[in-house]
N, C-alpha and C. Protein backbone atom coordinates (compact mmCIF):
# COMPACT_ATOMS: atom_id res chain seq x y z
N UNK A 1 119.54 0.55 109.74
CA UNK A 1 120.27 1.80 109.84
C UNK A 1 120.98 1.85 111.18
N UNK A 2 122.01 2.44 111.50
CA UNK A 2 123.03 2.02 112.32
C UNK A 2 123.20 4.07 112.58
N UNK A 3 123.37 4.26 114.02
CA UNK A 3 123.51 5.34 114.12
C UNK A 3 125.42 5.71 115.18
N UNK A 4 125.84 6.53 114.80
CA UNK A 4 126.99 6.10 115.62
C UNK A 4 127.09 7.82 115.99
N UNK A 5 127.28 7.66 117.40
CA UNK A 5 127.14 8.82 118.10
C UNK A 5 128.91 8.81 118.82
N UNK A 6 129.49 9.70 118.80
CA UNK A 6 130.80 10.30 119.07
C UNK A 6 130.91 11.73 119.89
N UNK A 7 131.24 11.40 120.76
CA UNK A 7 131.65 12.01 122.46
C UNK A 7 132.68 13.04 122.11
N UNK A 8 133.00 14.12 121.17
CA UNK A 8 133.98 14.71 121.43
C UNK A 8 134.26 16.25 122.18
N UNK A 9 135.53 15.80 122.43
CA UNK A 9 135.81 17.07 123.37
C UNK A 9 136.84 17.26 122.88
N UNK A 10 136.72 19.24 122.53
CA UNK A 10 137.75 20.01 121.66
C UNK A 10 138.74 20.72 122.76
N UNK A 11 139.92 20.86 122.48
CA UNK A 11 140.28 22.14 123.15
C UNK A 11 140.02 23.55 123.51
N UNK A 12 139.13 23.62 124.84
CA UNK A 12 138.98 24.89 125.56
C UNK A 12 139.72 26.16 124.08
N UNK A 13 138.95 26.79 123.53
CA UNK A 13 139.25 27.96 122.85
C UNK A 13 139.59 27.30 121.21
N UNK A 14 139.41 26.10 120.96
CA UNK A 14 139.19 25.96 119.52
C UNK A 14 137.98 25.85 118.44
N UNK A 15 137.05 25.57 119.17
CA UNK A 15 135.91 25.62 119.36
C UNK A 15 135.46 26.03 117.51
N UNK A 16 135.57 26.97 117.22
CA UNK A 16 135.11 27.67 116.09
C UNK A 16 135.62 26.79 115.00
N UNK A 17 137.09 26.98 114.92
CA UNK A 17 138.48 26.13 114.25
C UNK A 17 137.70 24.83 113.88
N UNK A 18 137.00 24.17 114.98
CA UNK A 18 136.90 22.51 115.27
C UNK A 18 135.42 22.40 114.23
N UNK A 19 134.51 23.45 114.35
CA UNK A 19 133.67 23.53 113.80
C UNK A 19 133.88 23.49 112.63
N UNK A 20 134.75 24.56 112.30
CA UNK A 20 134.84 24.94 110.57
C UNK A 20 135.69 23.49 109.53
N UNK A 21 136.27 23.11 110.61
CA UNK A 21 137.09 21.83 110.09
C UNK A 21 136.28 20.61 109.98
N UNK A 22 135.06 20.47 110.82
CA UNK A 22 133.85 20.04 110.75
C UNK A 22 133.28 20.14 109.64
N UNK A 23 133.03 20.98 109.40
CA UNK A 23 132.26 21.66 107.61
C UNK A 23 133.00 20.92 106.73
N UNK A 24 134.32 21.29 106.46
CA UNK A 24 135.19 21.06 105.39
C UNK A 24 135.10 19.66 105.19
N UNK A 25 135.15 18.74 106.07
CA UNK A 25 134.87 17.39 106.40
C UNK A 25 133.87 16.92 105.79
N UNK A 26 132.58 17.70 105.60
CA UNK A 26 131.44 17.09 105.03
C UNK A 26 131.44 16.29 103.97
N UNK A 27 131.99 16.69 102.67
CA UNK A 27 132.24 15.32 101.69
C UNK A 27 132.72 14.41 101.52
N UNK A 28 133.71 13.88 102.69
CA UNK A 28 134.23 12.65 103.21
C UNK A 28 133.23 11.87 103.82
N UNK A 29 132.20 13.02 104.75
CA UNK A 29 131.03 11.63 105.29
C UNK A 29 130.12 11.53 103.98
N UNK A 30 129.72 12.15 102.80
CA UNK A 30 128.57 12.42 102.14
C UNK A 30 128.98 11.04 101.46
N UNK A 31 130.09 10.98 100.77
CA UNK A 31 130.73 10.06 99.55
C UNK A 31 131.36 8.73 99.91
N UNK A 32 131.34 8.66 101.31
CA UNK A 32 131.27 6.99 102.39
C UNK A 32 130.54 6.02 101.81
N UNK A 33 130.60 4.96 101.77
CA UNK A 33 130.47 3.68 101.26
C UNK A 33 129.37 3.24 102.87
N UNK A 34 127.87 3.91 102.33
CA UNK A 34 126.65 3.42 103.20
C UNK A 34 126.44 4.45 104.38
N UNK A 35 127.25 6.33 104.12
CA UNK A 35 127.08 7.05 104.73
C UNK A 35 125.87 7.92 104.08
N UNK A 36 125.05 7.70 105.27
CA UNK A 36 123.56 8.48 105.16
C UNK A 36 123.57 10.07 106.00
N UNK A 37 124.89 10.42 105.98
CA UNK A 37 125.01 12.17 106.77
C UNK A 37 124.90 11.87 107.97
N UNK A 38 125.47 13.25 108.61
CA UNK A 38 126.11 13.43 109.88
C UNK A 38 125.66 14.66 110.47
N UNK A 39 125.40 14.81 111.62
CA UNK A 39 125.13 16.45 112.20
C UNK A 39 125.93 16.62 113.38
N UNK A 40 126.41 17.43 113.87
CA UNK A 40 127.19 18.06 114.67
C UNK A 40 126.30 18.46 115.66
N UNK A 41 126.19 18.35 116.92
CA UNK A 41 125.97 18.89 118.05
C UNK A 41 126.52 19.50 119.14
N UNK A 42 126.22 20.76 119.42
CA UNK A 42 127.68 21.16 120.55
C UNK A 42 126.59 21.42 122.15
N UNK A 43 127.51 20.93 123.06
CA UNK A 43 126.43 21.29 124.09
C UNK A 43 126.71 22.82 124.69
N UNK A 44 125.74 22.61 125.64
CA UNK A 44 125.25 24.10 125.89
C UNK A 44 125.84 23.95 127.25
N UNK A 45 125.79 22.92 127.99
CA UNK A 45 126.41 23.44 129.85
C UNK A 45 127.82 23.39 129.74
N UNK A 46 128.15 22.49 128.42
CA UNK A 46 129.85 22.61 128.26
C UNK A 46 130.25 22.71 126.44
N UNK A 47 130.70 23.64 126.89
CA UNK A 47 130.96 24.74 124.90
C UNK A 47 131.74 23.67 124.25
N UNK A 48 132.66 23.32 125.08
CA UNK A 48 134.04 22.50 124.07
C UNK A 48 133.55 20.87 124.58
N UNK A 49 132.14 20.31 124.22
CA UNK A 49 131.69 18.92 124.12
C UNK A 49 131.17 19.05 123.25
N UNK A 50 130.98 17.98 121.82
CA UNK A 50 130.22 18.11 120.74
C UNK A 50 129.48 16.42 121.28
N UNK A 51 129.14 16.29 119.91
CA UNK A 51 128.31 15.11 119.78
C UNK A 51 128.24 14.86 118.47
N UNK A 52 128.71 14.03 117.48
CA UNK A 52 128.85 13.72 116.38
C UNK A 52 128.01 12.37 115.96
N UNK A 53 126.79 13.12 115.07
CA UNK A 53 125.62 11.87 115.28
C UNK A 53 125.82 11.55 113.75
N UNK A 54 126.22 9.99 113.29
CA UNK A 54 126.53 10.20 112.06
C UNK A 54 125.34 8.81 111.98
N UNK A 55 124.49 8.76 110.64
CA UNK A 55 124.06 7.83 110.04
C UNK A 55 124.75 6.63 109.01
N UNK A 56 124.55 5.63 109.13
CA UNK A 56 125.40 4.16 108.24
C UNK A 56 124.22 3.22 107.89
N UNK A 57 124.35 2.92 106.66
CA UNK A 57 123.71 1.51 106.75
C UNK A 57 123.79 0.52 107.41
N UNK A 58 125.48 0.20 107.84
CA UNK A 58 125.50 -0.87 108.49
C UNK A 58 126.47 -0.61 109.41
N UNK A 59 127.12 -1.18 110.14
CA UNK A 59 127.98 -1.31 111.36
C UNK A 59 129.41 -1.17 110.46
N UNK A 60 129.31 -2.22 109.38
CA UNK A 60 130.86 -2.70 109.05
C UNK A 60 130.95 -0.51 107.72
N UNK A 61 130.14 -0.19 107.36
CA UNK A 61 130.69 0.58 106.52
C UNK A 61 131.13 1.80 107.40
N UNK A 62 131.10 1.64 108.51
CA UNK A 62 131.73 2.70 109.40
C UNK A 62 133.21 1.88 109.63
N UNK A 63 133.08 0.97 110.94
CA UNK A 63 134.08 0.31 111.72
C UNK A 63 134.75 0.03 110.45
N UNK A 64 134.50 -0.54 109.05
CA UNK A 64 135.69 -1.38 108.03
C UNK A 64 135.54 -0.15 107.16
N UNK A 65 134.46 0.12 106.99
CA UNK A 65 134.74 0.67 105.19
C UNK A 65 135.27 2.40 105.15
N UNK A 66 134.76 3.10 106.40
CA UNK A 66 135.48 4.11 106.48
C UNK A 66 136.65 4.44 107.25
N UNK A 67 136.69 3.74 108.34
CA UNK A 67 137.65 3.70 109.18
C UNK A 67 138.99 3.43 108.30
N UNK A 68 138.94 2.30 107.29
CA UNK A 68 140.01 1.60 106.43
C UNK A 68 140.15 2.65 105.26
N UNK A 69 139.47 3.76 105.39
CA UNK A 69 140.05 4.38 103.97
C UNK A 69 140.66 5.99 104.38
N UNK A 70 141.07 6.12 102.86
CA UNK A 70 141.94 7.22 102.74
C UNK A 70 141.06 8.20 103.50
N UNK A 71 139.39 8.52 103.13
CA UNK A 71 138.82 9.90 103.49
C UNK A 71 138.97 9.96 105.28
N UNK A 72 138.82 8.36 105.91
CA UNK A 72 139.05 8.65 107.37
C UNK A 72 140.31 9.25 107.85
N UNK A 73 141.69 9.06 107.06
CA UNK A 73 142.92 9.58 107.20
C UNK A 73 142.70 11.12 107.51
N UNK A 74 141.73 11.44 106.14
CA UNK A 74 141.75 13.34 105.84
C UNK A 74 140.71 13.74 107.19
N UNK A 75 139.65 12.74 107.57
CA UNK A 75 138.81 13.43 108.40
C UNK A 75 139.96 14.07 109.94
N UNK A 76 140.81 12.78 110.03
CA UNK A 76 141.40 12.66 111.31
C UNK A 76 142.29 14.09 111.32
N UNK A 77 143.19 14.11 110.00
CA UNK A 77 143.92 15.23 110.08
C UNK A 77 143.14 16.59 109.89
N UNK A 78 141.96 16.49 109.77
CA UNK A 78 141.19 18.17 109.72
C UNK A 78 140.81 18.20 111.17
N UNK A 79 140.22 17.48 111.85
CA UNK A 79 139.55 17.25 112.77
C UNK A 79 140.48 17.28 114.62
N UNK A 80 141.42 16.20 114.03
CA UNK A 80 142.17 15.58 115.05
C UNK A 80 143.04 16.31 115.96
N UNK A 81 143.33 17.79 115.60
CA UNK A 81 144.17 18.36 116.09
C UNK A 81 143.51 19.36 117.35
N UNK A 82 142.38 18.97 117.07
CA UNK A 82 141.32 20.07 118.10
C UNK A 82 140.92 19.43 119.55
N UNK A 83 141.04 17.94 119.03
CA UNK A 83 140.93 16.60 120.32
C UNK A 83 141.56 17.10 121.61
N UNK A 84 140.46 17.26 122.21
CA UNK A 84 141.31 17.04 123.70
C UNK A 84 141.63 15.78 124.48
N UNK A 85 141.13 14.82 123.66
CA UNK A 85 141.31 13.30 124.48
C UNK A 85 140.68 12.72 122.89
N UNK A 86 141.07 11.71 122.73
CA UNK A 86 140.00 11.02 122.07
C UNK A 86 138.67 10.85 121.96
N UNK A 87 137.88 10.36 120.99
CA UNK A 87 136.70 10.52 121.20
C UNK A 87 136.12 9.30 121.73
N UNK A 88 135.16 9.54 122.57
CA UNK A 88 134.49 8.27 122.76
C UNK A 88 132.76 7.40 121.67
N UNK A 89 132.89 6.67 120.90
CA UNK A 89 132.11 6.24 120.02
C UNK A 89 131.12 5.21 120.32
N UNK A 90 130.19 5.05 120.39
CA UNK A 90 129.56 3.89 120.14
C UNK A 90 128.29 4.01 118.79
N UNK A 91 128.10 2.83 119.16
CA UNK A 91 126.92 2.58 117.79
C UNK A 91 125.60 2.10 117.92
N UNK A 92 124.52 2.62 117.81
CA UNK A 92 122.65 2.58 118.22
C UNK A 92 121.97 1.84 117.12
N UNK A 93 121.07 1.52 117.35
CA UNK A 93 120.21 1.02 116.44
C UNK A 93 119.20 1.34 116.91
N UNK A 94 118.18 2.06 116.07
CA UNK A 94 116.71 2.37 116.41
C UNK A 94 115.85 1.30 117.21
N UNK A 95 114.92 1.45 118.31
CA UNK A 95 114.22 0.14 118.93
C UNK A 95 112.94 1.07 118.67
N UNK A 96 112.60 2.56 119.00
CA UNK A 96 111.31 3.17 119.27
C UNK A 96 111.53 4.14 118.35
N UNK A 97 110.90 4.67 117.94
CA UNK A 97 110.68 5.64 116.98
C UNK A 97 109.14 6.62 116.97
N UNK A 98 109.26 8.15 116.64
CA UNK A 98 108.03 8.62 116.96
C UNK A 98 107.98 8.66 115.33
């Protein structure tokens, strides 16, 4: 299982917008090719930083299989307009576990 955590930062006062476009988004991650769901995190010392913790089976059904398809197109345009910079992404793999 492959966890891919995403750094984003919305525009100061979209905040809600970014959320709700978040929601709408949900059946693009549900119906992913080895997407195991996603949760949203927003921080607390800074309002407009989220944290986008999404689950994959593998590395490639994120980086190839969603990235390369139509639903990543729709995520970008619900999502993308709230970006204050790009997001920053990387990808975890469990070592410890409680």
């Amino acid at each position: 299982m492959i966890t891919e955590i995403a750094l984003i930062d919305v525009k100061p006062g979209s905040e809600k917008d970014f959320e709700a476009a978040v929601a709408k988004a949900k059946p693009l991650f549900l119906r992913a090719k080895g997407g195991k769901g996603f949760e949203l995190h927003k921080s607390i010392e800074k309002p407009s930083r989220y944290r986008l913790v999404a689950k994959w089976e593998t590395l490639e059904n994120h980086t190839v299989d969603f990235r390369g398809s139509e639903d990543f197109t729709a995520w970008r345009a619900l999502v993308g307009p709230y970006f204050a910079a790009s997001p920053d992404v990387e990808h975890t793999e469990t070592v410890v576990s409680t």
